[in-house]
Structures are given as C-alpha cells and as structure tokens.
PDB file of N, CA and C in Angstrom:
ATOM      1  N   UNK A   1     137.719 -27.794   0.170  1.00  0.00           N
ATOM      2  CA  UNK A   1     136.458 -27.137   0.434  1.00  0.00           C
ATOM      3  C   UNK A   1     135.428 -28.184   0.841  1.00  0.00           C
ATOM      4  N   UNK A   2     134.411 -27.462   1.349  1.00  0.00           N
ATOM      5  CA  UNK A   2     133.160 -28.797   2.501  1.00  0.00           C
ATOM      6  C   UNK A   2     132.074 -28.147   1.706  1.00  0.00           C
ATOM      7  N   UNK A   3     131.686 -29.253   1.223  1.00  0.00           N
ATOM      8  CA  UNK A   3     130.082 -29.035   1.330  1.00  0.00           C
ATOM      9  C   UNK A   3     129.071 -28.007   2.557  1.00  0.00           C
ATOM     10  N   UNK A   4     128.190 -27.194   2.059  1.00  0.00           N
ATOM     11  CA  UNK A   4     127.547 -26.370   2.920  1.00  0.00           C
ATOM     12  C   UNK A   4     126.775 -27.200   3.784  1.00  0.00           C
ATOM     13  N   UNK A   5     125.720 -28.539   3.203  1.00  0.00           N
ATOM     14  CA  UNK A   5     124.813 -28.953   3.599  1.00  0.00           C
ATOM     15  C   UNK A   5     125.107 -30.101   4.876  1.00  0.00           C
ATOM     16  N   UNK A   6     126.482 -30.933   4.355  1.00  0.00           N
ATOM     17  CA  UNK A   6     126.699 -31.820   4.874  1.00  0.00           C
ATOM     18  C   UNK A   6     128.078 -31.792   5.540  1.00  0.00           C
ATOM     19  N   UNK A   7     128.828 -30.759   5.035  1.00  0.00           N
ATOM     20  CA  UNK A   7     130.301 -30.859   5.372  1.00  0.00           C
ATOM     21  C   UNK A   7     131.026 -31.216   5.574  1.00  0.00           C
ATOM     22  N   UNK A   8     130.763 -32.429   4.231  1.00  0.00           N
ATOM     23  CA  UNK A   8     132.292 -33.552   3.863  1.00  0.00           C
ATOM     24  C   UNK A   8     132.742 -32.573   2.670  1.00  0.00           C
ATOM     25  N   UNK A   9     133.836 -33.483   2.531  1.00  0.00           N
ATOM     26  CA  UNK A   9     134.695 -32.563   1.501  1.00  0.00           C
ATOM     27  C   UNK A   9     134.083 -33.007   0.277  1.00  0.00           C
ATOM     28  N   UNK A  10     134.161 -31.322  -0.931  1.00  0.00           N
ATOM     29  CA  UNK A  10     134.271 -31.861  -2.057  1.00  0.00           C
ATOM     30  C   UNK A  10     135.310 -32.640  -2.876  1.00  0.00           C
ATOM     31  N   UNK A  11     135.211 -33.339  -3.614  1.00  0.00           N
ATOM     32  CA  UNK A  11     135.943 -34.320  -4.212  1.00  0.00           C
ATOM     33  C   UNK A  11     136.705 -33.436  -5.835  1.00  0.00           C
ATOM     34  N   UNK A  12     137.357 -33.134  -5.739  1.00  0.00           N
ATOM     35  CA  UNK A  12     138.263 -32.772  -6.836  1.00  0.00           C
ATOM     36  C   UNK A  12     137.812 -33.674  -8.346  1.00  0.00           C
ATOM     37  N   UNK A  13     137.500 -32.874  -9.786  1.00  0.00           N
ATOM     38  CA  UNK A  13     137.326 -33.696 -10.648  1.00  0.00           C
ATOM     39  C   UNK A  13     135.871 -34.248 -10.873  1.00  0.00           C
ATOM     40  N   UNK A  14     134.877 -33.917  -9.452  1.00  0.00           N
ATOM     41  CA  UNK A  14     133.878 -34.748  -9.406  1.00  0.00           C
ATOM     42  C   UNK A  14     132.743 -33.255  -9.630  1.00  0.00           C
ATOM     43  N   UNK A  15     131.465 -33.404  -9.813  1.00  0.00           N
ATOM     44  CA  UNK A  15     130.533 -32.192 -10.147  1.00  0.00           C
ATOM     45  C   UNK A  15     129.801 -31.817  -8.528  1.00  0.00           C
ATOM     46  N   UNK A  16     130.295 -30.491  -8.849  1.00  0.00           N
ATOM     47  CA  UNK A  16     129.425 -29.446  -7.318  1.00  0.00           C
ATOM     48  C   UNK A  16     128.959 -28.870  -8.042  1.00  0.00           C
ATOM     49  N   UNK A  17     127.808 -28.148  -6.952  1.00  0.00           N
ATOM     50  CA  UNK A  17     126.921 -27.185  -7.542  1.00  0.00           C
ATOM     51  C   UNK A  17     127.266 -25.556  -6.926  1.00  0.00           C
ATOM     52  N   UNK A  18     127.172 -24.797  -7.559  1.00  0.00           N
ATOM     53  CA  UNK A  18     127.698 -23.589  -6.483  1.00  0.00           C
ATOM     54  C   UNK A  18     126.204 -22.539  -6.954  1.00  0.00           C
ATOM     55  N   UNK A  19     125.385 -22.118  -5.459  1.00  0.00           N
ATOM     56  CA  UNK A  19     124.363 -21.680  -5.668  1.00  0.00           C
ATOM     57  C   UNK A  19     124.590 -20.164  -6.099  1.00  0.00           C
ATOM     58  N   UNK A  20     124.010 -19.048  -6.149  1.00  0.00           N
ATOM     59  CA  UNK A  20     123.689 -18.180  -6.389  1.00  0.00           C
ATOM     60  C   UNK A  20     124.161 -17.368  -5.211  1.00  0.00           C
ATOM     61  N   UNK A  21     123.913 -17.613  -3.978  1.00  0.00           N
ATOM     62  CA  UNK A  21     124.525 -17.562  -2.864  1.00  0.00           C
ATOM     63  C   UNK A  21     125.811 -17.378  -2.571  1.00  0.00           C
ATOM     64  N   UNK A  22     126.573 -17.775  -2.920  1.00  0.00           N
ATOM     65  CA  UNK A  22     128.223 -18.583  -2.985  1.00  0.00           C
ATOM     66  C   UNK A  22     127.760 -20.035  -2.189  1.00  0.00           C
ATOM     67  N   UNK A  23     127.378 -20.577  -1.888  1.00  0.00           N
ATOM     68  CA  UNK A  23     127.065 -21.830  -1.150  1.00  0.00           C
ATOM     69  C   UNK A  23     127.555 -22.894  -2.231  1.00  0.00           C
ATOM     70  N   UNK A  24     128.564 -23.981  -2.074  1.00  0.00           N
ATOM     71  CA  UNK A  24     128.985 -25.067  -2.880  1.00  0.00           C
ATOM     72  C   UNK A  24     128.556 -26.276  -2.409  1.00  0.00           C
ATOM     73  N   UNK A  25     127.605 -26.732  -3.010  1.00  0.00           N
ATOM     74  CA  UNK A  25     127.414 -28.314  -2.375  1.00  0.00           C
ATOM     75  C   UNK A  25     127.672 -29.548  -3.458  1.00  0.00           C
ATOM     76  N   UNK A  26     127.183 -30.848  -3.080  1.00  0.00           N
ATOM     77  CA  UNK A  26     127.348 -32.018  -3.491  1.00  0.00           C
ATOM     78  C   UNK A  26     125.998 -31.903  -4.350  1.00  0.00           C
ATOM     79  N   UNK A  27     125.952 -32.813  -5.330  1.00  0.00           N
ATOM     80  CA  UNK A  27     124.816 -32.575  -5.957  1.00  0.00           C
ATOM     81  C   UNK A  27     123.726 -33.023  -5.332  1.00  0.00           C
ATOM     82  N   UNK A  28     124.383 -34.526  -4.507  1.00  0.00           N
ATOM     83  CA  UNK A  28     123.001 -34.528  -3.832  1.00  0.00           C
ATOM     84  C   UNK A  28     122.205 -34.384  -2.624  1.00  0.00           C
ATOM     85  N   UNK A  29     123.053 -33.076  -2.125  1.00  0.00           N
ATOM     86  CA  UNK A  29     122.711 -32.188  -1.227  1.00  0.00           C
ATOM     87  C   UNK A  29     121.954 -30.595  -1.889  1.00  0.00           C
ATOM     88  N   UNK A  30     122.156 -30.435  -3.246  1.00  0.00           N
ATOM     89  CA  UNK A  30     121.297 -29.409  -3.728  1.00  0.00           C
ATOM     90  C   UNK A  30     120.212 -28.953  -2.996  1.00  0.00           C
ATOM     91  N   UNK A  31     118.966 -30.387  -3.118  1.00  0.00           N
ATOM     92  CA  UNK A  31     117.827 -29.797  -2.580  1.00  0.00           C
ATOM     93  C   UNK A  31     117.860 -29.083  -1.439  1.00  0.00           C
ATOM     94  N   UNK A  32     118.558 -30.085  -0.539  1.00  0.00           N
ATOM     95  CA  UNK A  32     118.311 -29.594   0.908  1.00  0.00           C
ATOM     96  C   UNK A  32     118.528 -28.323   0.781  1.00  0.00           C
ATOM     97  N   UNK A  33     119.987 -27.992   0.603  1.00  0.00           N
ATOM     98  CA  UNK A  33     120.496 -26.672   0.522  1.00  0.00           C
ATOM     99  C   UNK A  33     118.912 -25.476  -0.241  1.00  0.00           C
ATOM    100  N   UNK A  34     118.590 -25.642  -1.200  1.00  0.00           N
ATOM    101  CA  UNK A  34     117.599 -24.956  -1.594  1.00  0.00           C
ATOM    102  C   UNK A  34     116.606 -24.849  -0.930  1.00  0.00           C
ATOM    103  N   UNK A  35     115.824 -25.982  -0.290  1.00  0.00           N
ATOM    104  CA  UNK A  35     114.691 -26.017   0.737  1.00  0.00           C
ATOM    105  C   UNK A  35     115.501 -25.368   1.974  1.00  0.00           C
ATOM    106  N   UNK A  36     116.369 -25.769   2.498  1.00  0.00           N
ATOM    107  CA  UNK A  36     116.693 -24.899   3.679  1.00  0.00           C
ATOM    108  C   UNK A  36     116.922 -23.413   3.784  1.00  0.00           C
ATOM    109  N   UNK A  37     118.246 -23.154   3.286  1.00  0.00           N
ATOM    110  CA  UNK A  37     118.629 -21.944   3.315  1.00  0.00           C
ATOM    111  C   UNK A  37     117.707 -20.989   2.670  1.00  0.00           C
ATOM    112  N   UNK A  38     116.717 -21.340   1.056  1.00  0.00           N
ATOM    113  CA  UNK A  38     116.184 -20.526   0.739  1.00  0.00           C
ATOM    114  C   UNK A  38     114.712 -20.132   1.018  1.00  0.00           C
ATOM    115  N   UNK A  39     114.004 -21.535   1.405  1.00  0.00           N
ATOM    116  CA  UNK A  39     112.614 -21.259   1.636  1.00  0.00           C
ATOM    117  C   UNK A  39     111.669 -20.669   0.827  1.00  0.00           C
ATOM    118  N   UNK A  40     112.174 -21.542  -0.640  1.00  0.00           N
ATOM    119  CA  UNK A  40     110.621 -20.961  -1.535  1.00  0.00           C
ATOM    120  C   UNK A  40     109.693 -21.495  -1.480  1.00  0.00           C
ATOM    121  N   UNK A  41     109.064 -20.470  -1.865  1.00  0.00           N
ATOM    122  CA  UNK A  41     107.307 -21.024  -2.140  1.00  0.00           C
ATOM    123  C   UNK A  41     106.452 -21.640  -2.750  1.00  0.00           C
ATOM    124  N   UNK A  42     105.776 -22.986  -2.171  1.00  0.00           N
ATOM    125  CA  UNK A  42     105.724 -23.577  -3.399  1.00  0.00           C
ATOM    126  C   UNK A  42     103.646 -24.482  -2.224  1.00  0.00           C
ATOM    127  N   UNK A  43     103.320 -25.360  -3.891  1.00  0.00           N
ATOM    128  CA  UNK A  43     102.270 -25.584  -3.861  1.00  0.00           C
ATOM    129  C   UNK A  43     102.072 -27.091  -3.878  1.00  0.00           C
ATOM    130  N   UNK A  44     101.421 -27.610  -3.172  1.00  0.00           N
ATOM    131  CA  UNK A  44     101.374 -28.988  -3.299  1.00  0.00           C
ATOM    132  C   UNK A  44     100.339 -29.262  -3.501  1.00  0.00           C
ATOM    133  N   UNK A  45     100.330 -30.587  -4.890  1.00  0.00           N
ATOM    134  CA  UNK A  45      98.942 -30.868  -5.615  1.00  0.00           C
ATOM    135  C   UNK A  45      99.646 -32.296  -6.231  1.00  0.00           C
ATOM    136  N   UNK A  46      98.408 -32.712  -7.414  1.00  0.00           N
ATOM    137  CA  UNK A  46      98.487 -33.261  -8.420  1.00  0.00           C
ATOM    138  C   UNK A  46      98.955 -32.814  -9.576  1.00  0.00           C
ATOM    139  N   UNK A  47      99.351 -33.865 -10.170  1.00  0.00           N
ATOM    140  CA  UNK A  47      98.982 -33.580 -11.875  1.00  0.00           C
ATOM    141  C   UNK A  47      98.642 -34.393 -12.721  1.00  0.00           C
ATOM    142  N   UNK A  48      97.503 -34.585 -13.303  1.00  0.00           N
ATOM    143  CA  UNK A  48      96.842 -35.662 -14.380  1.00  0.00           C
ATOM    144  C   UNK A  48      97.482 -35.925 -15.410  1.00  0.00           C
ATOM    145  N   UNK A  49      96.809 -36.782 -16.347  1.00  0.00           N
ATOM    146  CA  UNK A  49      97.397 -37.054 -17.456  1.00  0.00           C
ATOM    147  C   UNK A  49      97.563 -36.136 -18.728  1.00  0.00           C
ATOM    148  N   UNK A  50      96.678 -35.123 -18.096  1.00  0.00           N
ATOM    149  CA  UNK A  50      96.758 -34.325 -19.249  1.00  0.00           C
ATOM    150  C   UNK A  50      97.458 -33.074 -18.763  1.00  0.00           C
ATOM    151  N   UNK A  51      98.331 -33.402 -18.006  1.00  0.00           N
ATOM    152  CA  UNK A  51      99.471 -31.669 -17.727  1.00  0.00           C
ATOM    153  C   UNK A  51      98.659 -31.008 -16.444  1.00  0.00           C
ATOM    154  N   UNK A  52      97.656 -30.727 -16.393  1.00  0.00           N
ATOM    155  CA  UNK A  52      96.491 -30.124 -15.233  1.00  0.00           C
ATOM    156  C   UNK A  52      97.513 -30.059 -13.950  1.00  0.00           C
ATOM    157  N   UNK A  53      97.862 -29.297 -13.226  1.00  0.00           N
ATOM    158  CA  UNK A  53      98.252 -29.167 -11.830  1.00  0.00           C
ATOM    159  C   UNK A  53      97.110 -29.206 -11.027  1.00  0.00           C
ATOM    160  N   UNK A  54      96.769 -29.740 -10.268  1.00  0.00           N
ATOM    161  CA  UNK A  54      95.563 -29.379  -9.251  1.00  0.00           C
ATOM    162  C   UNK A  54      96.219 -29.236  -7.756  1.00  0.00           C
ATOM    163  N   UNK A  55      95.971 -28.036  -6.845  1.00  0.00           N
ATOM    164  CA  UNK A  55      96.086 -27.619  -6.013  1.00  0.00           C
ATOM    165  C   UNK A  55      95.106 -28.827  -4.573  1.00  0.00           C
ATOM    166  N   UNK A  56      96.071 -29.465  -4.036  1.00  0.00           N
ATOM    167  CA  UNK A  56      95.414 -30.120  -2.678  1.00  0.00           C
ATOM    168  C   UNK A  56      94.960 -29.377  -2.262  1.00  0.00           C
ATOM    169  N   UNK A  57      93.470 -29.647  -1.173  1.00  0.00           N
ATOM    170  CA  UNK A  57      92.699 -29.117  -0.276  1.00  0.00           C
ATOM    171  C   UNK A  57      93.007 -27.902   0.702  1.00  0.00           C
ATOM    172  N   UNK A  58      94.411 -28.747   0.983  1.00  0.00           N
ATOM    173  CA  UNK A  58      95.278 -28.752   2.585  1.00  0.00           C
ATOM    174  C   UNK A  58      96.350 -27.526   1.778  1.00  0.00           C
ATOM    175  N   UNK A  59      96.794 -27.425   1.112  1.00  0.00           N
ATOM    176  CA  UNK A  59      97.329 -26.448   0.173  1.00  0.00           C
ATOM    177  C   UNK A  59      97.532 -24.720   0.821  1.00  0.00           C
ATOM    178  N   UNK A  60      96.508 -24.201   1.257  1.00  0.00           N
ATOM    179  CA  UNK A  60      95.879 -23.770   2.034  1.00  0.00           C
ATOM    180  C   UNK A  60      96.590 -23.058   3.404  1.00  0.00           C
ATOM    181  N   UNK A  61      96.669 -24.358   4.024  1.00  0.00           N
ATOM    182  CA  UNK A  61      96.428 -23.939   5.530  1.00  0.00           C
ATOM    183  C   UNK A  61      98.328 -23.492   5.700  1.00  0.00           C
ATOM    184  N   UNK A  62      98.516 -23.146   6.927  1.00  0.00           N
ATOM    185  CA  UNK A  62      99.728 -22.387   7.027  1.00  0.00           C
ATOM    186  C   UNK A  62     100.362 -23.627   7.900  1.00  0.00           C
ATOM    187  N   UNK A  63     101.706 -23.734   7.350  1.00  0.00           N
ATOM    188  CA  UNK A  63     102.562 -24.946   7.908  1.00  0.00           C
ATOM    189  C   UNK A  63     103.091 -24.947   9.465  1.00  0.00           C
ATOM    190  N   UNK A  64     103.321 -25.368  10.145  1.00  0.00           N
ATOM    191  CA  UNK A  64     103.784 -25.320  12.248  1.00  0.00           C
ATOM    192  C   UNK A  64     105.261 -24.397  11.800  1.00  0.00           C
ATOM    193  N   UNK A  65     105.764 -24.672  10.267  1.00  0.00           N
ATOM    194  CA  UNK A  65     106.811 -23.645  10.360  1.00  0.00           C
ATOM    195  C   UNK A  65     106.546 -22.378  10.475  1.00  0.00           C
ATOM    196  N   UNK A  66     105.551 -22.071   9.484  1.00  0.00           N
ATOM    197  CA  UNK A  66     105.160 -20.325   9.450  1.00  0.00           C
ATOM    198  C   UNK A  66     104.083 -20.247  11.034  1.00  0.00           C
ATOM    199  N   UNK A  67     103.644 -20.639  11.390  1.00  0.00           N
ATOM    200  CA  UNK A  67     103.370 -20.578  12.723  1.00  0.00           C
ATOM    201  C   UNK A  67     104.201 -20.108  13.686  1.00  0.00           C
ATOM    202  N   UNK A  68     105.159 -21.205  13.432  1.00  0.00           N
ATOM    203  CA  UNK A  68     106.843 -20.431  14.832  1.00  0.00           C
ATOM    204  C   UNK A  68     107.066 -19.244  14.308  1.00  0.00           C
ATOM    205  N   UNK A  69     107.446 -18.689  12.993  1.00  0.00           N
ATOM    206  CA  UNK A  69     107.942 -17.539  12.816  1.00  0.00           C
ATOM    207  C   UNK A  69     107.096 -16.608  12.297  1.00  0.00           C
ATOM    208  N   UNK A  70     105.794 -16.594  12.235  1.00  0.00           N
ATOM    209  CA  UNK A  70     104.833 -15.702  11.937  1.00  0.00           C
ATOM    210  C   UNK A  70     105.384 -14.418  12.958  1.00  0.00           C
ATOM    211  N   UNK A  71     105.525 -14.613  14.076  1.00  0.00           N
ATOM    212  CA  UNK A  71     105.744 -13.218  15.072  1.00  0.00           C
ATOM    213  C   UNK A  71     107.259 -12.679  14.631  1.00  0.00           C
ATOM    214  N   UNK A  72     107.887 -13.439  14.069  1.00  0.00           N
ATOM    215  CA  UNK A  72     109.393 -12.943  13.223  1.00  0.00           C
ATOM    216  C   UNK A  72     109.248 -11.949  12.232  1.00  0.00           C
ATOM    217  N   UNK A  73     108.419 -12.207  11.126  1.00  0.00           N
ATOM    218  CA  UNK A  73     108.481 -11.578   9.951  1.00  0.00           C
ATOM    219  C   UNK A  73     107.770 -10.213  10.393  1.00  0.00           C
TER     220      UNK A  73
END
C-alpha cells in the first residue's frame, strides 16, 4: 500500500495513520493530508503567556484560495 500524500510505500511494522476518510498515510505526511484534502477552518493569532489566543489583524480577510473558488461554492 502507498501513502495518499506522497505515494511511497508504507513500510510494514512501521506506524501509519489511517484518516477517517479511508486515506492511509505516513505520519509525516498527516498534516498535509489534513490541510489538503480536508480544508478546515482555522484562525491565525497569538498566544501569551497566560493561555490568551489573540486573533491577528489579517485574520479577517479572505485567502487568494477562497477567492478562486468563491464562484464554486
């Protein structure tokens, strides 16, 4: 079996991840696989010393991705 993300083989004995999906990857192809195929939603900020998330400025504005496919959805 191949990895989804990269499509070398998995290695027998060694740890894959198998998503929710059926999708099996390498572990350290997870992310991609998650940022790609799934496209969640998420927020980019800080976080202080005391736990606080703070939401960037730019946070906001809509990415050149949702731009291309705004006329999709």
């Amino acid at each position: 079996m191949n990895c989804r993300v990269c499509g070398t083989p998995l290695f027998i004995g060694r740890s894959a991840f198998r998503c929710s999906c059926g999708a099996l990857t390498h572990s350290w192809c997870w992310d991609k696989h998650v940022l790609e195929a799934h496209k969640p939603s998420f927020t980019i900020g800080t976080v202080d010393l005391d736990g606080n998330f703070t939401p960037s400025e730019k946070a906001n504005e809509v990415s050149p991705f949702e731009k291309e496919t705004a006329h999709v959805r």
